[in-house]
C-alpha atoms as a PDB file:
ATOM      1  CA  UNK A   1     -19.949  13.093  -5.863  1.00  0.00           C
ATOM      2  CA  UNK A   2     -20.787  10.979  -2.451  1.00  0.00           C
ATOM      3  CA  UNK A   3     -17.162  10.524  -0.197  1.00  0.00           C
ATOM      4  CA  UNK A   4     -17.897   6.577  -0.892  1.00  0.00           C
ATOM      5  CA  UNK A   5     -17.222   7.400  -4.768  1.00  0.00           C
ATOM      6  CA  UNK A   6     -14.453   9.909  -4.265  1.00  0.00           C
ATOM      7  CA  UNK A   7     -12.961   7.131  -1.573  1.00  0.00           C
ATOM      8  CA  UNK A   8     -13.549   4.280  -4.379  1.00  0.00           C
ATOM      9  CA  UNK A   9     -12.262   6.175  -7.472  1.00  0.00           C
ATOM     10  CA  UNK A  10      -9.058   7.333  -5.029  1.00  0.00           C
ATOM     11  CA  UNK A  11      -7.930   4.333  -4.385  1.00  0.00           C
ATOM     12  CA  UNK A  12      -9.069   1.636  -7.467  1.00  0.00           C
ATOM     13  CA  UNK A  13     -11.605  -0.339  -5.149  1.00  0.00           C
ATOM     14  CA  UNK A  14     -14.090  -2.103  -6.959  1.00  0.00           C
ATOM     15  CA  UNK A  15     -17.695  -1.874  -6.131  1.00  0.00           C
ATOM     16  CA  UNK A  16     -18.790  -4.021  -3.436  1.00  0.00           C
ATOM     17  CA  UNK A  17     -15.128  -5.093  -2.040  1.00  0.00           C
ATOM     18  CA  UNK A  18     -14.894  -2.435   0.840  1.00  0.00           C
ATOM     19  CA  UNK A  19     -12.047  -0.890   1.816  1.00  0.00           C
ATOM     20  CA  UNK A  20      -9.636  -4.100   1.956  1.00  0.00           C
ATOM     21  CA  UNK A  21      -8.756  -7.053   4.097  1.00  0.00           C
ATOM     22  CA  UNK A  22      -7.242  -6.451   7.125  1.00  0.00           C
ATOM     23  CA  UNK A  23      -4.740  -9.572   8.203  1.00  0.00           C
ATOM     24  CA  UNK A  24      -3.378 -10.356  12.012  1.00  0.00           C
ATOM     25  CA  UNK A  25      -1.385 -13.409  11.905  1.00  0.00           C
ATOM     26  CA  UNK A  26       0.191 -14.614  15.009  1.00  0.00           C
ATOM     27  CA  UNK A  27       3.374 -16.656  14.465  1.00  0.00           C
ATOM     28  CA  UNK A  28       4.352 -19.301  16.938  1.00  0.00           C
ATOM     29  CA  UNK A  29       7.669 -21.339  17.413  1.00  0.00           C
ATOM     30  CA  UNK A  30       9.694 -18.846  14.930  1.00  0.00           C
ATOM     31  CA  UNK A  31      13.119 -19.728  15.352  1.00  0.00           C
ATOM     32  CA  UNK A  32      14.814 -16.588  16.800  1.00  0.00           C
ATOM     33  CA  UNK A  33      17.376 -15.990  14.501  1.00  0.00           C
ATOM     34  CA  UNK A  34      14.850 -14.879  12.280  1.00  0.00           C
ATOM     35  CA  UNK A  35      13.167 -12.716  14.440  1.00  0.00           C
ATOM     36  CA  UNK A  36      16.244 -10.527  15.376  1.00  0.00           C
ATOM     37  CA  UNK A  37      17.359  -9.401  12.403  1.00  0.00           C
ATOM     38  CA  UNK A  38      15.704  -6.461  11.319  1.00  0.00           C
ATOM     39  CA  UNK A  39      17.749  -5.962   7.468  1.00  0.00           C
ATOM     40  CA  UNK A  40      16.402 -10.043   7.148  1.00  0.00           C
ATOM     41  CA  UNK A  41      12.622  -8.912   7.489  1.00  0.00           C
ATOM     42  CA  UNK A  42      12.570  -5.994   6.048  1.00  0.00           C
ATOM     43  CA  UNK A  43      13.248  -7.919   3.078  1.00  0.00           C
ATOM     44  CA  UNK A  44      10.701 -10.792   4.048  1.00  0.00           C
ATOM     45  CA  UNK A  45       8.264  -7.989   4.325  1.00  0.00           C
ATOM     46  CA  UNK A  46       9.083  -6.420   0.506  1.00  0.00           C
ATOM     47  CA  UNK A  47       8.611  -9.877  -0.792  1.00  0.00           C
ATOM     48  CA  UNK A  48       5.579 -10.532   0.400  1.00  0.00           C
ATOM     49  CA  UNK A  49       4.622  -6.798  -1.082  1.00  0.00           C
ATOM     50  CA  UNK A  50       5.642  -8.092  -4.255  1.00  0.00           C
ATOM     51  CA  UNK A  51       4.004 -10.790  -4.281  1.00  0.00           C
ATOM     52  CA  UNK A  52       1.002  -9.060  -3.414  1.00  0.00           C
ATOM     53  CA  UNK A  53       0.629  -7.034  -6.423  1.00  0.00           C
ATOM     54  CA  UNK A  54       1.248  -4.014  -3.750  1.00  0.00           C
ATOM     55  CA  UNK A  55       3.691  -0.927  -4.030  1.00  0.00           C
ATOM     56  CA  UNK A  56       6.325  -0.531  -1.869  1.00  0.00           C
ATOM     57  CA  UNK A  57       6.313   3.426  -0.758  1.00  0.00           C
ATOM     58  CA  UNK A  58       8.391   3.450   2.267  1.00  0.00           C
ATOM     59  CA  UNK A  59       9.943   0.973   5.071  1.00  0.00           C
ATOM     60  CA  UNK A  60      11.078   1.477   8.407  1.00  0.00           C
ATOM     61  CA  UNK A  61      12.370  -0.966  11.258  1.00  0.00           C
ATOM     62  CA  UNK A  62      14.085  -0.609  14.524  1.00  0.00           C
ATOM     63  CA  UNK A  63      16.180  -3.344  16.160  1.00  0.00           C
ATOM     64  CA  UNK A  64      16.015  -3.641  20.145  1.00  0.00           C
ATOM     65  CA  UNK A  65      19.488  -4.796  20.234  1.00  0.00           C
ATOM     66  CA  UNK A  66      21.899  -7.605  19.894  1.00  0.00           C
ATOM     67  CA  UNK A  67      19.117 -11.353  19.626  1.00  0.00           C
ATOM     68  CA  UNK A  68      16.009  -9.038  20.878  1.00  0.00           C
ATOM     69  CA  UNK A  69      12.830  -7.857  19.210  1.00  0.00           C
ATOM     70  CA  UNK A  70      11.897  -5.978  15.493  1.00  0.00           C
ATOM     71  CA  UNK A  71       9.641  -3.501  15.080  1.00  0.00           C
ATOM     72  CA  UNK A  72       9.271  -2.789  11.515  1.00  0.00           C
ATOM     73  CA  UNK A  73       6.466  -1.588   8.905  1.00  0.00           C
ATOM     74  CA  UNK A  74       6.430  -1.275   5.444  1.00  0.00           C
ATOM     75  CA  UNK A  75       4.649   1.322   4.217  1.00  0.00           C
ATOM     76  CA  UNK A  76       2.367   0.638   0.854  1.00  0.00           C
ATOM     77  CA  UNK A  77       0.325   2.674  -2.079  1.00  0.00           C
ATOM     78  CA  UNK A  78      -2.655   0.113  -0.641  1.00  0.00           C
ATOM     79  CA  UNK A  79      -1.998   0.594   3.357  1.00  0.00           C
ATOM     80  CA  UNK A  80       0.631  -1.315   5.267  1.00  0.00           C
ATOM     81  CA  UNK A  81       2.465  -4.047   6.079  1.00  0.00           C
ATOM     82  CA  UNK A  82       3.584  -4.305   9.861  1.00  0.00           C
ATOM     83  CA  UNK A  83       5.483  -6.899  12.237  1.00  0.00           C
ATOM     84  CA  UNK A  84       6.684  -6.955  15.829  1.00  0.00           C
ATOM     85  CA  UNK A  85       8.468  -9.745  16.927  1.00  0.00           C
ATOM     86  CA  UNK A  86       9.713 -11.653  20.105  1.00  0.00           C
ATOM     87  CA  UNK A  87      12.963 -14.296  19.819  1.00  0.00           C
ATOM     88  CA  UNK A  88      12.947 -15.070  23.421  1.00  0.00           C
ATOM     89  CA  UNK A  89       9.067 -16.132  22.580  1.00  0.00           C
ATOM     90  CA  UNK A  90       9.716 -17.441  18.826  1.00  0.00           C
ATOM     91  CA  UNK A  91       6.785 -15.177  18.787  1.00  0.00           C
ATOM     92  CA  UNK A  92       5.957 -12.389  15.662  1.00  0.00           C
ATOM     93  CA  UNK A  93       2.684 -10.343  15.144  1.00  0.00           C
ATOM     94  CA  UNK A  94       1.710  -9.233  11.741  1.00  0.00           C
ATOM     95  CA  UNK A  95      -0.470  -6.878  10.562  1.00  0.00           C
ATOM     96  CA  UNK A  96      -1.233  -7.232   6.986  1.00  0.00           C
ATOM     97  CA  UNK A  97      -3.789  -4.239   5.557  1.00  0.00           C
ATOM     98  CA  UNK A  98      -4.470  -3.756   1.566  1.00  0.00           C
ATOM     99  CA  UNK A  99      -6.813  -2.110  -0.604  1.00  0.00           C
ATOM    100  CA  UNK A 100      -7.447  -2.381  -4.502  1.00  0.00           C
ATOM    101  CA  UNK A 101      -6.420  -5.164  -6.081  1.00  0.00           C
ATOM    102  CA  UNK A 102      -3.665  -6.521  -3.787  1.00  0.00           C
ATOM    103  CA  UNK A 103      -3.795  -9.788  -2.759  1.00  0.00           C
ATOM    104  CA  UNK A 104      -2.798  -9.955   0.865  1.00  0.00           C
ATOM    105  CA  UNK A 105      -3.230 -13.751   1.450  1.00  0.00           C
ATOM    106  CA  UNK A 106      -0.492 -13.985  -0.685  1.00  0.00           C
ATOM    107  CA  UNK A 107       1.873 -11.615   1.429  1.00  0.00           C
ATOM    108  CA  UNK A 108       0.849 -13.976   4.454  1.00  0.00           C
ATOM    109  CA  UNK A 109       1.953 -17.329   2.605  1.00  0.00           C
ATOM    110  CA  UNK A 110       5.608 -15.632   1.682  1.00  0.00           C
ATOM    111  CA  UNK A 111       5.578 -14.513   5.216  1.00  0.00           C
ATOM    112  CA  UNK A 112       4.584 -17.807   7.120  1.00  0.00           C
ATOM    113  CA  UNK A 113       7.258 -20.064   4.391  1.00  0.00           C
ATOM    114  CA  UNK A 114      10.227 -17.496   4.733  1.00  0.00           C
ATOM    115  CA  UNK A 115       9.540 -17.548   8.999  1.00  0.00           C
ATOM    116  CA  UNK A 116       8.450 -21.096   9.352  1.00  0.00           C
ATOM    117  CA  UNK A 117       6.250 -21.085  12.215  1.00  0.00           C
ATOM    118  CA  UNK A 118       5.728 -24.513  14.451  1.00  0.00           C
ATOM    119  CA  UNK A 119       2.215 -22.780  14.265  1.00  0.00           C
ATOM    120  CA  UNK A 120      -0.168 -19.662  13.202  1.00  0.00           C
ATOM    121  CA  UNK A 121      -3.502 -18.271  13.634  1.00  0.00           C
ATOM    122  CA  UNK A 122      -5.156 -15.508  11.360  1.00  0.00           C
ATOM    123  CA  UNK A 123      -7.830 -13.420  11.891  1.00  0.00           C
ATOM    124  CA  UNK A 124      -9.520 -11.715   8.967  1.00  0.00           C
ATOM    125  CA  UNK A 125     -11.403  -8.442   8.950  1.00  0.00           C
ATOM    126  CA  UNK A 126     -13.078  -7.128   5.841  1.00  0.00           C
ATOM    127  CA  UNK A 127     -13.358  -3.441   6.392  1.00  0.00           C
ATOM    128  CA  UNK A 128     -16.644  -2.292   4.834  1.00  0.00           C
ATOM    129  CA  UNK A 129     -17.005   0.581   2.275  1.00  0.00           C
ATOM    130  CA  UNK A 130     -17.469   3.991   4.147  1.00  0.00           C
ATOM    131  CA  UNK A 131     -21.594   4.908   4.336  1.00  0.00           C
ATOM    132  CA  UNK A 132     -22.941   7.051   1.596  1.00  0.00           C
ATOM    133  CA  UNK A 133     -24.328   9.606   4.277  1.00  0.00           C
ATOM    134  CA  UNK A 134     -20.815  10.411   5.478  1.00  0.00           C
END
């Protein structure tokens, strides 16, 4: 068996749908209160799991102190979920990666509700299936 197949049959992707869609949303105008509390979003970040259709395996986050920065990830069966955020800047970077047949727009949309952003921008990378003459 190819390491494309093995890859494929390990982890439930279907033929033709790569390895997953990678997600980097940039939140603007978060208000900070949000983006301090590390206990608030790791929850935010297991909802948005769940409503992915992703399992949760592991979490971790670490607050910088009293009103400063989160840096958390979630870890899942289908990759990760990660964010880093900024209060002084009402700023917070995500990093949304799943395989299979998770649905990681819908992590972003509980993500960008729950935080409220005066703005975002997304970028979206499809990564490809690995080549067959690995």
């Amino acid at each position: 068996m190819n390491p494309a197949t093995r890859l494929q049959e390990a982890s439930g992707l279907q033929t033709g749908t790569g390895c997953g869609m990678h997600l980097l949303a940039d939140l603007h105008g978060v208000a900070a209160e949000k983006l301090s509390d590390a206990e608030l979003l790791d929850g935010l970040l297991r909802q948005a799991a769940t409503a992915a259709g992703a399992t949760i395996l592991h979490s971790h986050f670490h607050g910088f102190g009293p009103g400063l920065g989160i840096t958390g990830v979630l870890l899942l069966a289908e990759s990760h979920i990660s964010a880093h955020t900024w209060p002084e800047l009402g700023y917070a970077a995500l990093d949304i990666f799943m395989c299979g047949d998770s649905q990681p727009d819908e992590a972003l949309q509980v993500l960008v509700s729950a935080l409220a952003p005066q703005r975002h921008a997304v970028r979206r990378i499809r990564r490809p299936e690995p080549s067959s003459t690995m």
